[in-house]
C-alpha atoms as a PDB file:
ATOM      1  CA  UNK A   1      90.184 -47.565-198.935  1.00  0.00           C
ATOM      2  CA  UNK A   2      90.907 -50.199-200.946  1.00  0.00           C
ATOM      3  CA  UNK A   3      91.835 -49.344-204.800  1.00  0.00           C
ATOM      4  CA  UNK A   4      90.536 -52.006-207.981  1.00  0.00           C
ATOM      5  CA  UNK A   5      92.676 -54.720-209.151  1.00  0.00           C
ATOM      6  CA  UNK A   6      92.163 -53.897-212.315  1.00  0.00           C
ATOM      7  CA  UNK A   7      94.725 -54.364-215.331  1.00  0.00           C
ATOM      8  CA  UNK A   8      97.271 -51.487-214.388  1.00  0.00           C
ATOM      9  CA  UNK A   9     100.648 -50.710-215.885  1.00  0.00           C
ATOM     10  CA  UNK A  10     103.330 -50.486-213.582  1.00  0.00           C
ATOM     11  CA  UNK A  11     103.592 -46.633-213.606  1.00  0.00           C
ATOM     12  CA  UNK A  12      99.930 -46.707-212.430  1.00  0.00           C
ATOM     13  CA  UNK A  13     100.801 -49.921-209.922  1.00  0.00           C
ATOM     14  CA  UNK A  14     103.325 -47.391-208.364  1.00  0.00           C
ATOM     15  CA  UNK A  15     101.066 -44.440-208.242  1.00  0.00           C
ATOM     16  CA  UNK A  16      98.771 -46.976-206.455  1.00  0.00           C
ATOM     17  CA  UNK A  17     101.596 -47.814-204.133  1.00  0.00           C
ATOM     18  CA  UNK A  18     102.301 -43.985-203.486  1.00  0.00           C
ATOM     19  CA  UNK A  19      98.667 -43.313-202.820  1.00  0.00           C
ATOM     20  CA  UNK A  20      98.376 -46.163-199.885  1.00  0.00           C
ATOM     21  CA  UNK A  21     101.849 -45.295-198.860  1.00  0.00           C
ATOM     22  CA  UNK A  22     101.024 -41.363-198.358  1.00  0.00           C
ATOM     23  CA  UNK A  23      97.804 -42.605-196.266  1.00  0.00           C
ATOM     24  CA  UNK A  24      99.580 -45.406-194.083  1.00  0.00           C
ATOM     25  CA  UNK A  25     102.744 -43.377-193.326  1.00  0.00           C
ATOM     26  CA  UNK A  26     100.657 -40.173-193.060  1.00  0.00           C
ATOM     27  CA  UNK A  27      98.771 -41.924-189.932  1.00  0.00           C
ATOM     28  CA  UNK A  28     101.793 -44.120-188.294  1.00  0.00           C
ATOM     29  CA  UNK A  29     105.037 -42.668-189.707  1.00  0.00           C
ATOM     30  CA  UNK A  30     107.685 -44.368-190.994  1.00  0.00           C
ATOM     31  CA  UNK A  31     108.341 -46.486-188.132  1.00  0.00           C
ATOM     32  CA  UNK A  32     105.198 -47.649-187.342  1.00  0.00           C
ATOM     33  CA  UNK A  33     103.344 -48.214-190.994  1.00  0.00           C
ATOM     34  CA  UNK A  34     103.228 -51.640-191.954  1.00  0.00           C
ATOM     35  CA  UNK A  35     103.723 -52.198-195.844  1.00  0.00           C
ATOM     36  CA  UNK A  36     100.730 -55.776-195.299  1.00  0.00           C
ATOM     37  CA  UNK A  37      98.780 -52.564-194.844  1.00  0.00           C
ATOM     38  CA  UNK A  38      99.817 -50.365-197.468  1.00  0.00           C
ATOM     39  CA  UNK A  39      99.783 -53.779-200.027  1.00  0.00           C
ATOM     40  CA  UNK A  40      96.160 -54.040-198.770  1.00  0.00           C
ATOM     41  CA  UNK A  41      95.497 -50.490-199.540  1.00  0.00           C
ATOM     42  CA  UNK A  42      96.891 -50.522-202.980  1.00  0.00           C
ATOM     43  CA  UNK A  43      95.235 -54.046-203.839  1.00  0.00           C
ATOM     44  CA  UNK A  44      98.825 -55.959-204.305  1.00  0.00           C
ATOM     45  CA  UNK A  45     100.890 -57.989-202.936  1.00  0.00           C
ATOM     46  CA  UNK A  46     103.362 -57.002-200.463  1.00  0.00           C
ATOM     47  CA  UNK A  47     106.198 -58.938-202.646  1.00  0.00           C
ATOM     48  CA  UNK A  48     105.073 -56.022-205.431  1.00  0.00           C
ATOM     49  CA  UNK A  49     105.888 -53.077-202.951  1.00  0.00           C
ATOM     50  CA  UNK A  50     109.352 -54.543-202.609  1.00  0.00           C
ATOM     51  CA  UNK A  51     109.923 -55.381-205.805  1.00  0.00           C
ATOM     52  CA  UNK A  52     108.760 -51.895-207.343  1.00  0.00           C
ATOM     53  CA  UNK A  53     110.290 -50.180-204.129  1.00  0.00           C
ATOM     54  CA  UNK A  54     112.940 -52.470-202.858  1.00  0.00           C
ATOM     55  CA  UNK A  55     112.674 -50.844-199.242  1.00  0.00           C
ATOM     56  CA  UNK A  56     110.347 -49.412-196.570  1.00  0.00           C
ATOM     57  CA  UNK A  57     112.403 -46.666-196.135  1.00  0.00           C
ATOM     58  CA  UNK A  58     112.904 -46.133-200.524  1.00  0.00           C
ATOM     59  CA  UNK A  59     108.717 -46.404-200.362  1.00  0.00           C
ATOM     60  CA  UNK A  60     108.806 -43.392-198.006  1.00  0.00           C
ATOM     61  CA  UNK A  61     111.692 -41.660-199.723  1.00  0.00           C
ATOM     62  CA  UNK A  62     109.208 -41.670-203.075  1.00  0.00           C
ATOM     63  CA  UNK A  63     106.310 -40.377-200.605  1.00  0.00           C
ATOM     64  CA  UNK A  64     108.092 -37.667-199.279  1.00  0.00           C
ATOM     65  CA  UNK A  65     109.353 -36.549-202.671  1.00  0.00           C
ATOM     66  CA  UNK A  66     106.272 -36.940-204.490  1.00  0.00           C
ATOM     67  CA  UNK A  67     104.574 -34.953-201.715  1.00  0.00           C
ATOM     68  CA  UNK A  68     107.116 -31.796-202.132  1.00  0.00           C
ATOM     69  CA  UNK A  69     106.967 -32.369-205.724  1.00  0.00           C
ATOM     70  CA  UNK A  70     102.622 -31.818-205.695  1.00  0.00           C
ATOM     71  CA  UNK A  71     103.528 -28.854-202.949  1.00  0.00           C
ATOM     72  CA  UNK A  72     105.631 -27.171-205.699  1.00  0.00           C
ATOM     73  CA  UNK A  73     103.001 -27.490-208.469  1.00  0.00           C
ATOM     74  CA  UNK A  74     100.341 -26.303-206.266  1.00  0.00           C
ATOM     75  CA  UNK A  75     102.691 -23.121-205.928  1.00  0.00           C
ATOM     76  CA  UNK A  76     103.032 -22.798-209.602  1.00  0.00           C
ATOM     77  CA  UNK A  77      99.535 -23.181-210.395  1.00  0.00           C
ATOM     78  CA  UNK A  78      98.475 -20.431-207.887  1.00  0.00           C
ATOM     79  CA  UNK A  79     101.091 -18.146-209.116  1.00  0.00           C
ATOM     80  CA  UNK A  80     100.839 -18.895-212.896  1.00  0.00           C
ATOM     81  CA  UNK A  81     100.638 -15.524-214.728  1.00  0.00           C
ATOM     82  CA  UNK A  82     101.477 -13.511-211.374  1.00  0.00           C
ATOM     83  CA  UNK A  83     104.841 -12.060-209.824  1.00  0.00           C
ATOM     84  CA  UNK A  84     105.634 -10.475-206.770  1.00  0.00           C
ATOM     85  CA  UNK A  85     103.376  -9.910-203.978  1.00  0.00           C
ATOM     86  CA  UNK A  86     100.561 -11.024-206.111  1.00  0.00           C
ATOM     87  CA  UNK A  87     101.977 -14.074-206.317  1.00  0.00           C
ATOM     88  CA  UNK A  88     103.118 -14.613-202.580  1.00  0.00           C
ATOM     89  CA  UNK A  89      99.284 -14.185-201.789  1.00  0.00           C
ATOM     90  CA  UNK A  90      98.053 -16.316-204.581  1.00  0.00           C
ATOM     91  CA  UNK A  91     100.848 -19.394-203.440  1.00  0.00           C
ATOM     92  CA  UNK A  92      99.633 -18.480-199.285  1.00  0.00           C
ATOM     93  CA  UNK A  93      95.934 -18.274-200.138  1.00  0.00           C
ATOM     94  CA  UNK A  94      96.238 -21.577-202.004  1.00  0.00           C
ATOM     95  CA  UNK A  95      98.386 -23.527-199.407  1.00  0.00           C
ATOM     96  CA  UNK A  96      96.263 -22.379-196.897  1.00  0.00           C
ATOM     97  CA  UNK A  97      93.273 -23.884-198.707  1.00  0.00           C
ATOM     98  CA  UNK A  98      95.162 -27.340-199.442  1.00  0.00           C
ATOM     99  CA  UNK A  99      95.616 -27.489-195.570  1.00  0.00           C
ATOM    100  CA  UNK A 100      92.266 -27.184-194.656  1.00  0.00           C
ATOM    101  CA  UNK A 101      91.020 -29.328-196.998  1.00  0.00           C
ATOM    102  CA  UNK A 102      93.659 -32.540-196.777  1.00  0.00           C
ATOM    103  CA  UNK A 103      94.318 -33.519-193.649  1.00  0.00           C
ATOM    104  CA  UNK A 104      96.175 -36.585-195.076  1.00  0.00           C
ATOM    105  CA  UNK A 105      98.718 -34.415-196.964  1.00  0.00           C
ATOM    106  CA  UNK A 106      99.398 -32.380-193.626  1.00  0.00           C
ATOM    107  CA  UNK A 107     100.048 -35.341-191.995  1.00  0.00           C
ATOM    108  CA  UNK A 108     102.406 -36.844-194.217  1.00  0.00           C
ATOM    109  CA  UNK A 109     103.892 -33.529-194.328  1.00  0.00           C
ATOM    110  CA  UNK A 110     104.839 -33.094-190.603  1.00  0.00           C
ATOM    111  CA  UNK A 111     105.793 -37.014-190.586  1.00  0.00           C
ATOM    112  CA  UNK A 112     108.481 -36.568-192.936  1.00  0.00           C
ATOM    113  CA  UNK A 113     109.802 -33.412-190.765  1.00  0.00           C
ATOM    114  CA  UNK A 114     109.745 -35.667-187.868  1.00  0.00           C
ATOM    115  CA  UNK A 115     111.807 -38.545-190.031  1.00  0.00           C
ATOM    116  CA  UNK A 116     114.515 -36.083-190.526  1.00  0.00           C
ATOM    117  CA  UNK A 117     116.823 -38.214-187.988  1.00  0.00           C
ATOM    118  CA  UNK A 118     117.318 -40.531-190.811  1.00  0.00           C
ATOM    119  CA  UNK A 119     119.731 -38.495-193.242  1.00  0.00           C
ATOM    120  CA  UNK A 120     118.990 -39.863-196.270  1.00  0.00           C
ATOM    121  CA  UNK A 121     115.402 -38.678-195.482  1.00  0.00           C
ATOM    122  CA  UNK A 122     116.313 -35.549-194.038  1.00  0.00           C
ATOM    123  CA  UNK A 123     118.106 -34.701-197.244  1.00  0.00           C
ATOM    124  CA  UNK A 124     115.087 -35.758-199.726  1.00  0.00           C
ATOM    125  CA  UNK A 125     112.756 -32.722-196.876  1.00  0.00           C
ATOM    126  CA  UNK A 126     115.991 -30.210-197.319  1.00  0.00           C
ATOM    127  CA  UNK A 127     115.740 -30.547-201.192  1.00  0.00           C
ATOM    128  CA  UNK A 128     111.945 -30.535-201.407  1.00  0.00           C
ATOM    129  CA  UNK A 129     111.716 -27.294-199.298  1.00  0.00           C
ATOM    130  CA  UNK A 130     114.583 -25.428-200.815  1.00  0.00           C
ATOM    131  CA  UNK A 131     113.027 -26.203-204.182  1.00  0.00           C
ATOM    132  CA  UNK A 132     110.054 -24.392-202.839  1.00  0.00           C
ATOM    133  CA  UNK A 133     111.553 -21.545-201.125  1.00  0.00           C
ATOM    134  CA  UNK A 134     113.730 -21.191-204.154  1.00  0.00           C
ATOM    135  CA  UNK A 135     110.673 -20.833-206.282  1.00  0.00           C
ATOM    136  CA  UNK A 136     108.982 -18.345-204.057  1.00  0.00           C
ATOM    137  CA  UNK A 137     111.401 -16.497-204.145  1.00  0.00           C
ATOM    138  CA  UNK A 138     112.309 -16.323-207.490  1.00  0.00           C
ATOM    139  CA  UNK A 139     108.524 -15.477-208.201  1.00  0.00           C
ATOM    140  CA  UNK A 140     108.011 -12.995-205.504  1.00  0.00           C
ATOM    141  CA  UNK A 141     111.112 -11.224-205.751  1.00  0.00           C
ATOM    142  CA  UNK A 142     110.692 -10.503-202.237  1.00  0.00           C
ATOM    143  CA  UNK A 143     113.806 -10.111-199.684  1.00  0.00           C
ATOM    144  CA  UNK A 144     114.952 -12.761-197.323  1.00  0.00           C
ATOM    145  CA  UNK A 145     113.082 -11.120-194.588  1.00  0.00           C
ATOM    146  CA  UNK A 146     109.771 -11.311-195.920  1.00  0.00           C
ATOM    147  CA  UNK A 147     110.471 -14.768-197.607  1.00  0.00           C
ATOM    148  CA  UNK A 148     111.501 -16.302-193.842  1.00  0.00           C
ATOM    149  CA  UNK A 149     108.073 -14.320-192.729  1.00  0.00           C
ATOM    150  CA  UNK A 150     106.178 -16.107-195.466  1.00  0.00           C
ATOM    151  CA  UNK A 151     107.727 -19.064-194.711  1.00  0.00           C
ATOM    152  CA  UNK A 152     107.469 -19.439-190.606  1.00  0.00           C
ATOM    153  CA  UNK A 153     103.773 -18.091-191.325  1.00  0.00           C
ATOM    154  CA  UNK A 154     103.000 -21.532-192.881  1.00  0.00           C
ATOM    155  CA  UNK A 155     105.045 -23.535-190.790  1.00  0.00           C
ATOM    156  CA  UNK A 156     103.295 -22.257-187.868  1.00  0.00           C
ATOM    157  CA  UNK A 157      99.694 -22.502-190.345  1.00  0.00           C
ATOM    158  CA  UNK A 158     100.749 -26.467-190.245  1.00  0.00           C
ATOM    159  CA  UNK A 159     101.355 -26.719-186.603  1.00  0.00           C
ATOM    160  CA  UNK A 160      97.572 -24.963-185.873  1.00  0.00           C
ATOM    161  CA  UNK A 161      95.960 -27.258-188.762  1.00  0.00           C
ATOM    162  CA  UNK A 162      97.859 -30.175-187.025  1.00  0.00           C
ATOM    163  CA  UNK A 163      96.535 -29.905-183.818  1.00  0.00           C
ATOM    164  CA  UNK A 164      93.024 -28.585-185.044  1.00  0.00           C
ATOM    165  CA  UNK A 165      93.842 -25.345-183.612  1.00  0.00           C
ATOM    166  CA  UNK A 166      91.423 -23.476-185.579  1.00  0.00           C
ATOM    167  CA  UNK A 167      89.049 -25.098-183.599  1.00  0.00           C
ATOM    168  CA  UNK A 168      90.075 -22.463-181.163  1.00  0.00           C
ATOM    169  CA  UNK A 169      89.538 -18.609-180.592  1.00  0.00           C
ATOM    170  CA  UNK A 170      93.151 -18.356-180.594  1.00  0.00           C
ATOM    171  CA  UNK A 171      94.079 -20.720-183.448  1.00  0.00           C
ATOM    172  CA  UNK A 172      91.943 -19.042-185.418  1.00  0.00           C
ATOM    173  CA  UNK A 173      93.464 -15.451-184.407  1.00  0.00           C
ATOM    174  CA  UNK A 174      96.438 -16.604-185.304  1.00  0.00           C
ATOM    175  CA  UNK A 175      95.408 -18.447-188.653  1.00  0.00           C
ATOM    176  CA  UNK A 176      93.947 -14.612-190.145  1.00  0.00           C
ATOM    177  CA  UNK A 177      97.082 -13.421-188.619  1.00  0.00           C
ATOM    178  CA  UNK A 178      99.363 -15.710-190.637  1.00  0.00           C
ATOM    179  CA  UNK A 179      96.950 -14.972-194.001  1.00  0.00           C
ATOM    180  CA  UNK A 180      97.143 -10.914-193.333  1.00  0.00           C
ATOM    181  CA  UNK A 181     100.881 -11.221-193.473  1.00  0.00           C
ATOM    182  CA  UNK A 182     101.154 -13.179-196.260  1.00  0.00           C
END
């Protein structure tokens, strides 16, 4: 995927940059992405990821936040208008259907958990997740024990999608099991 050189602003340059990044780091992790290849991707220069970036690791940073950031406004969207258990099910049912449908996102996703060594990355995941528990929670209403249920149920939906589990008899048993508790 390469995007068009056309005329961009630098806001769009970036988005451009985040795009390629997302895709590269999604498939090698931050350790083994090469930012020739996500310049290539974006149709830049790799001087122009720096420059807009300054680091590998501040290009990932960016990813990582952006991708919590589109998490959270998936969950608002889904539970726009709802409260409570109505809108647990509507944020589950429409997580569940960005998981099977973006493999890419899932990816990135369970990169940035496994970048969590680094601490400056590790706190970018803490505050990206606690934003979202803290807004499920706030628009569920629902006690910690079902809010840690809702929660491990999509942690362990990412680990079947990740290994193509549902592939399986028992990935998919556990799949409907994870959307019937929701």
């Amino acid at each position: 995927m390469v995007l068009s050189t056309e005329r961009k602003s630098k806001e769009e340059r970036r988005e451009d940059i985040l795009d390629a990044a997302i895709a590269e780091f999604a498939q090698k992790g931050l350790h083994g992405a090469s930012t020739e290849e996500i310049a290539r991707l974006a149709g830049i220069s790799q001087p122009y990821v720096f420059r807009l970036f300054g680091t590998k690791k501040e290009l990932y940073i960016a990813g990582v936040a952006r991708c919590f950031r589109q998490t959270l406004e998936l969950m608002q969207r889904a539970a726009e208008g709802k409260r409570g258990e109505e809108a647990l099910h509507a944020i589950g049912e429409a997580y569940g259907r960005l998981l099977e449908s973006d493999r890419l996102y899932l990816r990135a996703q369970m990169q940035a958990y496994a970048a969590c060594e680094d601490p400056e990355i590790c706190a970018v995941v803490r505050a990206g997740f606690g934003d979202l528990v803290t807004y499920v929670e706030r628009v569920s209403g629902v006690e910690s024990q079902e809010l840690a249920l809702f929660f491990s149920g999509g942690m362990l939906m990412n680990v079947l999608s990740s290994m193509d589990a549902t592939a399986e008899d028992w990935g998919r048993r556990l799949v409907e099991g994870c959307k019937k508790s929701e």
